[in-house]
Protein backbone atom coordinates (compact mmCIF):
# COMPACT_ATOMS: atom_id res chain seq x y z
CA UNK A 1 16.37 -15.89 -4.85
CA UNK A 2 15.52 -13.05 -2.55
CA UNK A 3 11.50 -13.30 -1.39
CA UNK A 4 10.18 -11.18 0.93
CA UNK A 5 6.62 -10.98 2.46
CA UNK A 6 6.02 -6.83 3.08
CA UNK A 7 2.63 -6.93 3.79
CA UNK A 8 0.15 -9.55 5.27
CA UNK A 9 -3.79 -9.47 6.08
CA UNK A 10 -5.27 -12.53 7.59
CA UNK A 11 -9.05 -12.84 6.27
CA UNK A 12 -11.78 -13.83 8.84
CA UNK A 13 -14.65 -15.70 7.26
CA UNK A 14 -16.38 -19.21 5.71
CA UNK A 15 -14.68 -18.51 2.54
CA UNK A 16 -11.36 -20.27 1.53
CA UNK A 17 -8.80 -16.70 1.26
CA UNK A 18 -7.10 -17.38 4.32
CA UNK A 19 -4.67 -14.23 3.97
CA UNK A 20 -3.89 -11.06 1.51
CA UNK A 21 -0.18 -10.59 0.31
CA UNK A 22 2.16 -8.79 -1.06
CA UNK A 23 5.91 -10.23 -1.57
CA UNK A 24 8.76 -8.86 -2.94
CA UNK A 25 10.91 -11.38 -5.24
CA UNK A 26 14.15 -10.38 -6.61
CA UNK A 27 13.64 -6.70 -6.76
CA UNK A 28 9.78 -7.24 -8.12
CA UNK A 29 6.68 -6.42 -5.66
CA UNK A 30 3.58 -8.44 -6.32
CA UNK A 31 0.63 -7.19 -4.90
CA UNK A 32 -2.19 -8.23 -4.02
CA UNK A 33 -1.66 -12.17 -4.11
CA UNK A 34 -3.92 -14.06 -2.03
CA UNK A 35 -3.13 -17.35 0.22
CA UNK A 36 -5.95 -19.67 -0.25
CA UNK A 37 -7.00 -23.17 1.73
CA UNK A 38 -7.45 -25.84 -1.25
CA UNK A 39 -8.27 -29.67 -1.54
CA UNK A 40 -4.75 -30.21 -0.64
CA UNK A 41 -3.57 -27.48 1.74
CA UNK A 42 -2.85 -23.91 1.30
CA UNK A 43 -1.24 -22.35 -2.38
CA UNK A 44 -0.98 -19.19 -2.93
CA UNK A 45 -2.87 -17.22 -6.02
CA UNK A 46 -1.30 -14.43 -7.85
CA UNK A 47 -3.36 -11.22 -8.62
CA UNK A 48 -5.75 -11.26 -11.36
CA UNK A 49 -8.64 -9.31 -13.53
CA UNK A 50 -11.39 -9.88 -15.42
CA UNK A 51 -11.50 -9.58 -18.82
CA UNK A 52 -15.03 -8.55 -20.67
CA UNK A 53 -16.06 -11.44 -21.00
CA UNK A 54 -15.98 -11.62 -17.29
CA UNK A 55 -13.06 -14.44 -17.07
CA UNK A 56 -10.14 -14.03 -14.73
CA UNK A 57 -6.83 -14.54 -15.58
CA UNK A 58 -3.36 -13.68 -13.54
CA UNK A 59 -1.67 -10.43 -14.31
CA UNK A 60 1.38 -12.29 -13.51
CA UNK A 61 2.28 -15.83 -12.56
CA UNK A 62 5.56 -17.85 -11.54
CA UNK A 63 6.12 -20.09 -14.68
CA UNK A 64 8.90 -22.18 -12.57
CA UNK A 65 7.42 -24.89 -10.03
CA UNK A 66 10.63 -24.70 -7.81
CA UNK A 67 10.99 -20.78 -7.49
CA UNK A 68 6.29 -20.68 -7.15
CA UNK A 69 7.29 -23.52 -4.00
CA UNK A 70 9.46 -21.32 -2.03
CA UNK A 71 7.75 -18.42 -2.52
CA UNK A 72 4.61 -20.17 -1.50
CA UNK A 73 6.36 -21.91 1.55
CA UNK A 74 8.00 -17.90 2.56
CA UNK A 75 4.15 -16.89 2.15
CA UNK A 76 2.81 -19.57 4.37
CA UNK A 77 5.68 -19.58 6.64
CA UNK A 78 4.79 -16.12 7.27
CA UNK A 79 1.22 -16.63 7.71
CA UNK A 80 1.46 -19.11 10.89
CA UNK A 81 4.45 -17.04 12.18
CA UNK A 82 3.59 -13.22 12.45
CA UNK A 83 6.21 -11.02 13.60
């Protein structure tokens, strides 16, 4: 699996967005993800809408838990090593 971080803004700030992303897996841009500090370190959060009911819900998500680690470790790994 190819990933690819093209684009990354580090956030500033209280809240928990540490960083805005977008990757390039396999051919596929994803923009817009967003690198977030949890309970348990960072993970990174796929892009998402509201519906009218005013719910979010990803517009697309990484249904495998092996392929969603390494792209989250690429994400991260880019994060504390800018180039």
């Amino acid at each position: 699996m190819i990933t690819q971080v093209l684009r990354m803004n580090k956030v500033e700030g209280l809240g928990k967005t540490r960083a805005y992303a977008d990757i390039l897996v396999n051919g596929v841009v994803i923009k817009g993800c967003r690198l977030v500090e949890g309970i348990s370190g960072m993970f990174l959060s796929m892009p998402g809408e509201k519906n009218k009911e005013g719910k979010w819900f990803d517009i697309c998500y990484i249904n495998d838990d092996v392929v969603k680690g390494e792209i989250t470790n690429k994400v991260i790994e880019a994060y504390n090593n800018p180039a």
